[in-house]
N, C-alpha and C. Protein backbone atom coordinates (compact mmCIF):
# COMPACT_ATOMS: atom_id res chain seq x y z
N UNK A 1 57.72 -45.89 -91.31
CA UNK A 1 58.76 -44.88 -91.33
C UNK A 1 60.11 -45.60 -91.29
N UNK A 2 61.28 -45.49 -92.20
CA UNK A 2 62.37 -45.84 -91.89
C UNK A 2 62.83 -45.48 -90.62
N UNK A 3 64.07 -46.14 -90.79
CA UNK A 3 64.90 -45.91 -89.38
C UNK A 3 65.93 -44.50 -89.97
N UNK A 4 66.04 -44.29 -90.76
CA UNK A 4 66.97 -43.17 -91.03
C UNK A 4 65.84 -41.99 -90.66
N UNK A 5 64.75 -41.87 -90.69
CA UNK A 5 64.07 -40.46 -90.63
C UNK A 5 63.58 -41.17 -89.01
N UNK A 6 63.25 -41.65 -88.37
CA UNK A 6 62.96 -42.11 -86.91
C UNK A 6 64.44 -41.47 -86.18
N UNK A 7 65.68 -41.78 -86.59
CA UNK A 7 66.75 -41.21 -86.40
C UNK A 7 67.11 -39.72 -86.75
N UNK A 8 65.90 -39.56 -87.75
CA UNK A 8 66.82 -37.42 -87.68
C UNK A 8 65.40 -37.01 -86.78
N UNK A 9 64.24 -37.27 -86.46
CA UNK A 9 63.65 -36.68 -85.59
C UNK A 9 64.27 -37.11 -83.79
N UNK A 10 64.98 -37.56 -83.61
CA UNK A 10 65.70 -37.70 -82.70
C UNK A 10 65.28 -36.58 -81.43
N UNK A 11 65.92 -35.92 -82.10
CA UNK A 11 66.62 -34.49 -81.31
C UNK A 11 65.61 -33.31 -81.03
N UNK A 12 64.41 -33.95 -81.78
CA UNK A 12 63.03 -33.45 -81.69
C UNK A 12 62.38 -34.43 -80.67
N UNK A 13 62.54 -35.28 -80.81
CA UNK A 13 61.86 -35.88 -79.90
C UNK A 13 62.52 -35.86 -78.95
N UNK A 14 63.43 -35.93 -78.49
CA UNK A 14 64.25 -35.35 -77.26
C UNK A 14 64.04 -34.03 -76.18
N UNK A 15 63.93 -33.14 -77.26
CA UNK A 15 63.47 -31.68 -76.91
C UNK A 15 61.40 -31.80 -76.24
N UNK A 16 61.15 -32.42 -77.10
CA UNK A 16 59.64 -31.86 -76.35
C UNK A 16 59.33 -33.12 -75.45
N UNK A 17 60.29 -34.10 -75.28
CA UNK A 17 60.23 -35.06 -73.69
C UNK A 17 60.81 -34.29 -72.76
N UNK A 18 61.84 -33.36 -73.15
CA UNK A 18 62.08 -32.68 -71.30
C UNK A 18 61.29 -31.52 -71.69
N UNK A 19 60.58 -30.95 -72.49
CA UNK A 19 59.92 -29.87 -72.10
C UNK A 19 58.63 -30.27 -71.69
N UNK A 20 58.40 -31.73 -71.92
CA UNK A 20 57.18 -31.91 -71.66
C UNK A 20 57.28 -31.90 -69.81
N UNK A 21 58.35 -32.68 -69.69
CA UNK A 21 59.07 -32.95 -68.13
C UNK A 21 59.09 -31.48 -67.21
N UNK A 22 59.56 -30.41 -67.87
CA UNK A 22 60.09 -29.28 -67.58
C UNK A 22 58.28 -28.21 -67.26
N UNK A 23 57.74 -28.50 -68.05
CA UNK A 23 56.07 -28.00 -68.30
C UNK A 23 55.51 -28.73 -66.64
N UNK A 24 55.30 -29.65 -66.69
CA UNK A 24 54.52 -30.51 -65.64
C UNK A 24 55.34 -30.07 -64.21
N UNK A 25 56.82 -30.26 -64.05
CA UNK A 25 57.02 -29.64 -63.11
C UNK A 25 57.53 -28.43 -62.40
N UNK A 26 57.36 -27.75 -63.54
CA UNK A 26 56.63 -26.11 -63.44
C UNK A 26 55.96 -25.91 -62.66
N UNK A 27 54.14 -26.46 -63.57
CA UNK A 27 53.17 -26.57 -62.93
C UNK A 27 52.99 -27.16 -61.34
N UNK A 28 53.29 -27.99 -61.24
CA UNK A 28 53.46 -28.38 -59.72
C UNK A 28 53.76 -27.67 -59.12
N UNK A 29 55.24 -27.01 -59.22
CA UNK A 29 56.09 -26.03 -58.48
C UNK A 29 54.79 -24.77 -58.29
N UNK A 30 54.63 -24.09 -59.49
CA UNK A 30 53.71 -23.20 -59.66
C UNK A 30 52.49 -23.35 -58.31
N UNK A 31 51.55 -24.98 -58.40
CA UNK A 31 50.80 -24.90 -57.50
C UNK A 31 51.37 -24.73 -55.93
N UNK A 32 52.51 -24.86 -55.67
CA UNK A 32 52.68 -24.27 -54.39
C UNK A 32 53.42 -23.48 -54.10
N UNK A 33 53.40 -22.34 -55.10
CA UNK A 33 53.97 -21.02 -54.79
C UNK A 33 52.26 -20.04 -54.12
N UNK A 34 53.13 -19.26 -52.87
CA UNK A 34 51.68 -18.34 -52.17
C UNK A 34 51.07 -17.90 -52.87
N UNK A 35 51.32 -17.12 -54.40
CA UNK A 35 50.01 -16.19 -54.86
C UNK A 35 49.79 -17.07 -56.68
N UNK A 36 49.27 -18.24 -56.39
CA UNK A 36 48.75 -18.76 -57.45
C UNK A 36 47.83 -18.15 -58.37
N UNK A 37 47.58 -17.19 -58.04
CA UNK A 37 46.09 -16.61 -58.88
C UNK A 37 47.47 -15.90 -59.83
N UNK A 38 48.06 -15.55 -59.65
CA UNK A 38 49.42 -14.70 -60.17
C UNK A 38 49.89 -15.35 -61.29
N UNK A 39 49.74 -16.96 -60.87
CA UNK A 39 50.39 -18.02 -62.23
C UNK A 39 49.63 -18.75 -62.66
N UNK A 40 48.16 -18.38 -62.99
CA UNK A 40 46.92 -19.10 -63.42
C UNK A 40 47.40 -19.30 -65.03
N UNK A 41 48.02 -18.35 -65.48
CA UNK A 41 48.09 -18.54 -66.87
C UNK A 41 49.34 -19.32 -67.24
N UNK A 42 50.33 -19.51 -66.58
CA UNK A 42 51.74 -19.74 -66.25
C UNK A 42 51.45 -21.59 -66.43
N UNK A 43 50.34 -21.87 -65.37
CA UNK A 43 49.89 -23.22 -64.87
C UNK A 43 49.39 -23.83 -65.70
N UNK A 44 48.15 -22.80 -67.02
CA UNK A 44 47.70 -23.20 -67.88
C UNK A 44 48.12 -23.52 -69.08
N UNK A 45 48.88 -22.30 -69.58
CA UNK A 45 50.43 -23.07 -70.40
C UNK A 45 50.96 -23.96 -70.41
N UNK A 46 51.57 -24.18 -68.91
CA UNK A 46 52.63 -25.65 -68.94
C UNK A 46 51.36 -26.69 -69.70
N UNK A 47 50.44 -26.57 -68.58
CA UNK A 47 49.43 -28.32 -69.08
C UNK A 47 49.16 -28.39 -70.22
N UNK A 48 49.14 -26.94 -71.27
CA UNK A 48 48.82 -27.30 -72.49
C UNK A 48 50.36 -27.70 -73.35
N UNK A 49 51.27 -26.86 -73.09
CA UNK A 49 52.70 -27.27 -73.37
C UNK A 49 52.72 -28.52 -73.40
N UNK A 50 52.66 -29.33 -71.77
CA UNK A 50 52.99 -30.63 -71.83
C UNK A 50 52.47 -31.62 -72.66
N UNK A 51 51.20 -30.91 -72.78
CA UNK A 51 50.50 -32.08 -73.17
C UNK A 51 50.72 -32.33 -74.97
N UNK A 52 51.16 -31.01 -75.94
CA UNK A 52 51.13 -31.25 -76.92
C UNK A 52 52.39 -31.90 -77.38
N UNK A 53 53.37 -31.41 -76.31
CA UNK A 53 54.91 -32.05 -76.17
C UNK A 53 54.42 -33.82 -76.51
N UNK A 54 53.99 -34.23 -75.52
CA UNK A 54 53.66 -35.82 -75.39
C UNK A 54 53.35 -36.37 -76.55
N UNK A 55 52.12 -35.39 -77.31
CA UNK A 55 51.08 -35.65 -78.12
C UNK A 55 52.41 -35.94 -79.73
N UNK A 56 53.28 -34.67 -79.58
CA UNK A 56 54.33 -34.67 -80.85
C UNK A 56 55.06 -35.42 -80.57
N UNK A 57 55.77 -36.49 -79.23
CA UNK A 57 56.42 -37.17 -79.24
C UNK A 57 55.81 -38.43 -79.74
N UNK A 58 54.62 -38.65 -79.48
CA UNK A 58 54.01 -39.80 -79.91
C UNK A 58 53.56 -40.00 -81.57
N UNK A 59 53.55 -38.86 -81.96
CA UNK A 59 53.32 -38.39 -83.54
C UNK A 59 54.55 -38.75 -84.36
N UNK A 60 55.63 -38.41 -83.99
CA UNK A 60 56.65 -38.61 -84.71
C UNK A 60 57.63 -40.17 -84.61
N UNK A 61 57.34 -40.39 -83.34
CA UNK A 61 57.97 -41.81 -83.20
C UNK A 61 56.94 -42.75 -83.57
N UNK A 62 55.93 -42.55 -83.83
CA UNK A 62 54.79 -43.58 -84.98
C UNK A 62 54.63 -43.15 -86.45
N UNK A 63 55.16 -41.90 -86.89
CA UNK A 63 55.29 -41.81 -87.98
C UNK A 63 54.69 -41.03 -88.78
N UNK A 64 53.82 -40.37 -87.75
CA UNK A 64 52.55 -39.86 -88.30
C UNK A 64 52.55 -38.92 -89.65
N UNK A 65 51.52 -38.61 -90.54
CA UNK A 65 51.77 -38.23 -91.88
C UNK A 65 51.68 -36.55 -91.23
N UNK A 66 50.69 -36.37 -89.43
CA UNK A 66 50.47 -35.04 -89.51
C UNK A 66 51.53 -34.14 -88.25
N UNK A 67 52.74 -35.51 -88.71
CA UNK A 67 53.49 -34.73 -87.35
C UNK A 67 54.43 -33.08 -87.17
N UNK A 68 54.75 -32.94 -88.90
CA UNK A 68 55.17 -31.83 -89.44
C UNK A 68 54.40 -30.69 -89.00
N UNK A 69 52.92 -30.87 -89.30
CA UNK A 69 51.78 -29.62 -88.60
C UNK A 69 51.78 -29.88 -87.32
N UNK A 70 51.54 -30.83 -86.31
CA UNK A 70 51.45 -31.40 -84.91
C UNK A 70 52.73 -30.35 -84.54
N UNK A 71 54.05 -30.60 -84.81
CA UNK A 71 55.41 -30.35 -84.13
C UNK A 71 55.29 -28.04 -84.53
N UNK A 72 54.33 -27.56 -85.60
CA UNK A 72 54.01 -26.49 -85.74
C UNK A 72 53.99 -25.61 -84.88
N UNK A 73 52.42 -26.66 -84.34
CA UNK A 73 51.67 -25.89 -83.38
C UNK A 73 52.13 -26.14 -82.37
N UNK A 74 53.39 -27.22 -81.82
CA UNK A 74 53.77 -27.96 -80.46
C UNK A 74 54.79 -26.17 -80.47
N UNK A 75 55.31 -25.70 -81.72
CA UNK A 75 56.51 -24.74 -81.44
C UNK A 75 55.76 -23.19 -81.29
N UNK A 76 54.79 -23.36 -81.64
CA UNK A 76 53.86 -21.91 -81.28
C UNK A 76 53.55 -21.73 -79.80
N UNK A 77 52.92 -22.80 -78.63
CA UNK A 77 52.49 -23.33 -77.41
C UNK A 77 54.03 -23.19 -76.80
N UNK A 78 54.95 -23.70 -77.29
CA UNK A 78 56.05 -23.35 -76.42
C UNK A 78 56.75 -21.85 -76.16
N UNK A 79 56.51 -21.53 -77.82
CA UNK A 79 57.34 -20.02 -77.85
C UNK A 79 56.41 -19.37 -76.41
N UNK A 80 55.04 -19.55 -76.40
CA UNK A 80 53.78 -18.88 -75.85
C UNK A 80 54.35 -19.05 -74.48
N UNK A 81 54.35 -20.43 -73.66
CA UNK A 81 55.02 -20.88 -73.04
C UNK A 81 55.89 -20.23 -72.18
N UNK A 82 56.81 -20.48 -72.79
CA UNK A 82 58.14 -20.10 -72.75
C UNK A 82 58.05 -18.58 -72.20
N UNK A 83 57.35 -17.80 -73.14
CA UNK A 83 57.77 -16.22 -72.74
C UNK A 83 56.80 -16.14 -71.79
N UNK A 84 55.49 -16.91 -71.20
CA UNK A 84 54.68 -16.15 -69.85
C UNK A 84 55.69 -16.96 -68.77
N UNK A 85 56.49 -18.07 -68.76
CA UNK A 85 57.66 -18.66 -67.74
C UNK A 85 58.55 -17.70 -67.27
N UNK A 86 59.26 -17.25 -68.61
CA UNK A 86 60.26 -16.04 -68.29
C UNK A 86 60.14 -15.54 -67.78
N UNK A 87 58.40 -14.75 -67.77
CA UNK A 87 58.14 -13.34 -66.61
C UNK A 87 58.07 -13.94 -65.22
N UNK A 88 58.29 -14.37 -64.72
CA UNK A 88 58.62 -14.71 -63.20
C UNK A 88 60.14 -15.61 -62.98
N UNK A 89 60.63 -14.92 -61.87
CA UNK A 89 61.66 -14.99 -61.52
C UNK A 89 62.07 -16.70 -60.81
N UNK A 90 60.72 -17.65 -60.32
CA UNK A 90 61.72 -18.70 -60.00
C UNK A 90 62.03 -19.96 -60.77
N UNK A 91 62.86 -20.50 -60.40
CA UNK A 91 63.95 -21.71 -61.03
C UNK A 91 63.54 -22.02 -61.62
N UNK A 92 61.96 -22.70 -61.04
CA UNK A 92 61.59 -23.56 -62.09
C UNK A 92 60.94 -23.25 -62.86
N UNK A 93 59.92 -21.35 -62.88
CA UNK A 93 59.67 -21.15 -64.29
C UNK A 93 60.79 -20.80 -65.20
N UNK A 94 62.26 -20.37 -64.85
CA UNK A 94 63.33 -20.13 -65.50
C UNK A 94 63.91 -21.54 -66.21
N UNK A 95 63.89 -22.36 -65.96
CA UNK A 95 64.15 -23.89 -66.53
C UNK A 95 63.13 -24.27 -67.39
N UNK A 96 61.72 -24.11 -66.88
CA UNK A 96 60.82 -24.47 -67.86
C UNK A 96 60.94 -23.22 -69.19
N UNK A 97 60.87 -22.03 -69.13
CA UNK A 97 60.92 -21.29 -70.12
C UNK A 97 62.15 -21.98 -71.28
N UNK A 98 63.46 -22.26 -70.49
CA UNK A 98 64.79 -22.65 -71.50
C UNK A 98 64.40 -23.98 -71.95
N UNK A 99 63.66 -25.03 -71.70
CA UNK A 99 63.24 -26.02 -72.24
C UNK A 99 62.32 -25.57 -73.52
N UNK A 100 61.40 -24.58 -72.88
CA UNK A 100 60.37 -24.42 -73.89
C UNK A 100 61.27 -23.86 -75.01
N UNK A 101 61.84 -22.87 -74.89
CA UNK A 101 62.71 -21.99 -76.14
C UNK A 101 63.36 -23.62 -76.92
N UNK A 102 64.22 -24.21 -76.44
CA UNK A 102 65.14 -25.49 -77.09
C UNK A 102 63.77 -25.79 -77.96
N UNK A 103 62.73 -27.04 -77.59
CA UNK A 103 61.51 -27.31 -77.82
C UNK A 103 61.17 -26.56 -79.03
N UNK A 104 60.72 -25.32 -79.44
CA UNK A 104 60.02 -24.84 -80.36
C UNK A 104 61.19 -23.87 -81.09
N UNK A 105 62.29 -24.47 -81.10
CA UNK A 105 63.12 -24.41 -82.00
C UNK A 105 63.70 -26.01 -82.87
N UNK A 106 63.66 -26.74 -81.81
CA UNK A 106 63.79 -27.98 -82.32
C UNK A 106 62.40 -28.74 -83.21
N UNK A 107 60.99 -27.97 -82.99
CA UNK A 107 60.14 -28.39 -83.47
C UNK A 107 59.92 -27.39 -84.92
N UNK A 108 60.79 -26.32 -84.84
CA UNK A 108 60.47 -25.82 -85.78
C UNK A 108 60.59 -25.83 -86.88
N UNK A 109 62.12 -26.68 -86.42
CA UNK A 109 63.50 -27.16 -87.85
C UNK A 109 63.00 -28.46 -88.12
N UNK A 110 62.18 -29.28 -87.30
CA UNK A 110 61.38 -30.34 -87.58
C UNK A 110 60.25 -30.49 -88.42
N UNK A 111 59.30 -29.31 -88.48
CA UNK A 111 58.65 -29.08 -89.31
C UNK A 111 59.04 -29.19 -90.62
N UNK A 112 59.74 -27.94 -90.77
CA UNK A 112 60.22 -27.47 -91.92
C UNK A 112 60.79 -28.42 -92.53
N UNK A 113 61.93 -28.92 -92.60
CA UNK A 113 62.55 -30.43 -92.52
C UNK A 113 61.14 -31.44 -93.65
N UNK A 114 60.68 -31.51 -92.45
CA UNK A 114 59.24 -32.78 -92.65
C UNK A 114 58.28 -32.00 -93.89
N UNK A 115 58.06 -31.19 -94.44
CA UNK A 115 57.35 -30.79 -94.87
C UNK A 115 57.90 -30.37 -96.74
N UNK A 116 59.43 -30.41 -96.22
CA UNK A 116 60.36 -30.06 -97.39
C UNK A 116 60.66 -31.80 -98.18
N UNK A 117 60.46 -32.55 -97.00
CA UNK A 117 60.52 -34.08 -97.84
C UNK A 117 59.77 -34.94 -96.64
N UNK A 118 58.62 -35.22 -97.19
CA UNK A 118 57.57 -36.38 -96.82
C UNK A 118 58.19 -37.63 -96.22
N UNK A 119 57.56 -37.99 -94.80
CA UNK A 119 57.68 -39.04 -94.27
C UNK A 119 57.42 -39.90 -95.28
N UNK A 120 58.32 -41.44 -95.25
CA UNK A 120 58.20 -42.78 -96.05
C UNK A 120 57.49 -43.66 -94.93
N UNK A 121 55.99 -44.08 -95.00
CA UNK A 121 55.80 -44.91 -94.06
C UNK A 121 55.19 -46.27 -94.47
């Protein structure tokens, strides 16, 4: 991959490192709030959030041919994300939700982008 397209996914890769950051300590937070059964799905989100966050950061800063579809589905998991965060009122699902929204907007224009002109690797 050149350095000119390593350089416009930037800002993508930027976005799903703090949402990946923002996902994980959610989840934490999440496990010690009193009625956990309440944020089972909340908990299960983030870990899948985080984890595809990681998965597209590592996709795109190696170059990958399938990071355009990877960064897709990373912006579907966040939108998802994002809106079961919103429905509860504390900080840190309110921070993790605004990460997730940035995230699967930044992955979305990434896609599109990537798909409109092919990685050179």
């Amino acid at each position: 991959m050149s350095h000119e397209k390593y350089e416009e996914y930037q800002e993508c890769i930027a976005a799903c490192h703090a949402c990946a950051v923002a996902c994980n300590h959610c989840a934490a937070c999440c496990l010690q709030e009193p009625d956990i059964k309440m944020l089972a799905r909340c908990i299960a989100l983030d870990s899948d959030c985080a984890q595809i966050c990681e998965l597209a950061v590592a996709f795109m800063s190696g170059g990958s041919e399938y990071s355009a579809a990877l960064c897709a589905l990373c912006a579907d998991i966040c939108r998802d994300c994002g809106a079961e965060c919103a429905k509860h009122d504390m900080d840190h699902c309110q921070q993790c939700a605004e990460a997730c929204r940035r995230c699967e907007q930044a992955c979305r224009e990434m896609a599109q982008r990537s798909r409109a002109a092919p990685l050179e690797v």
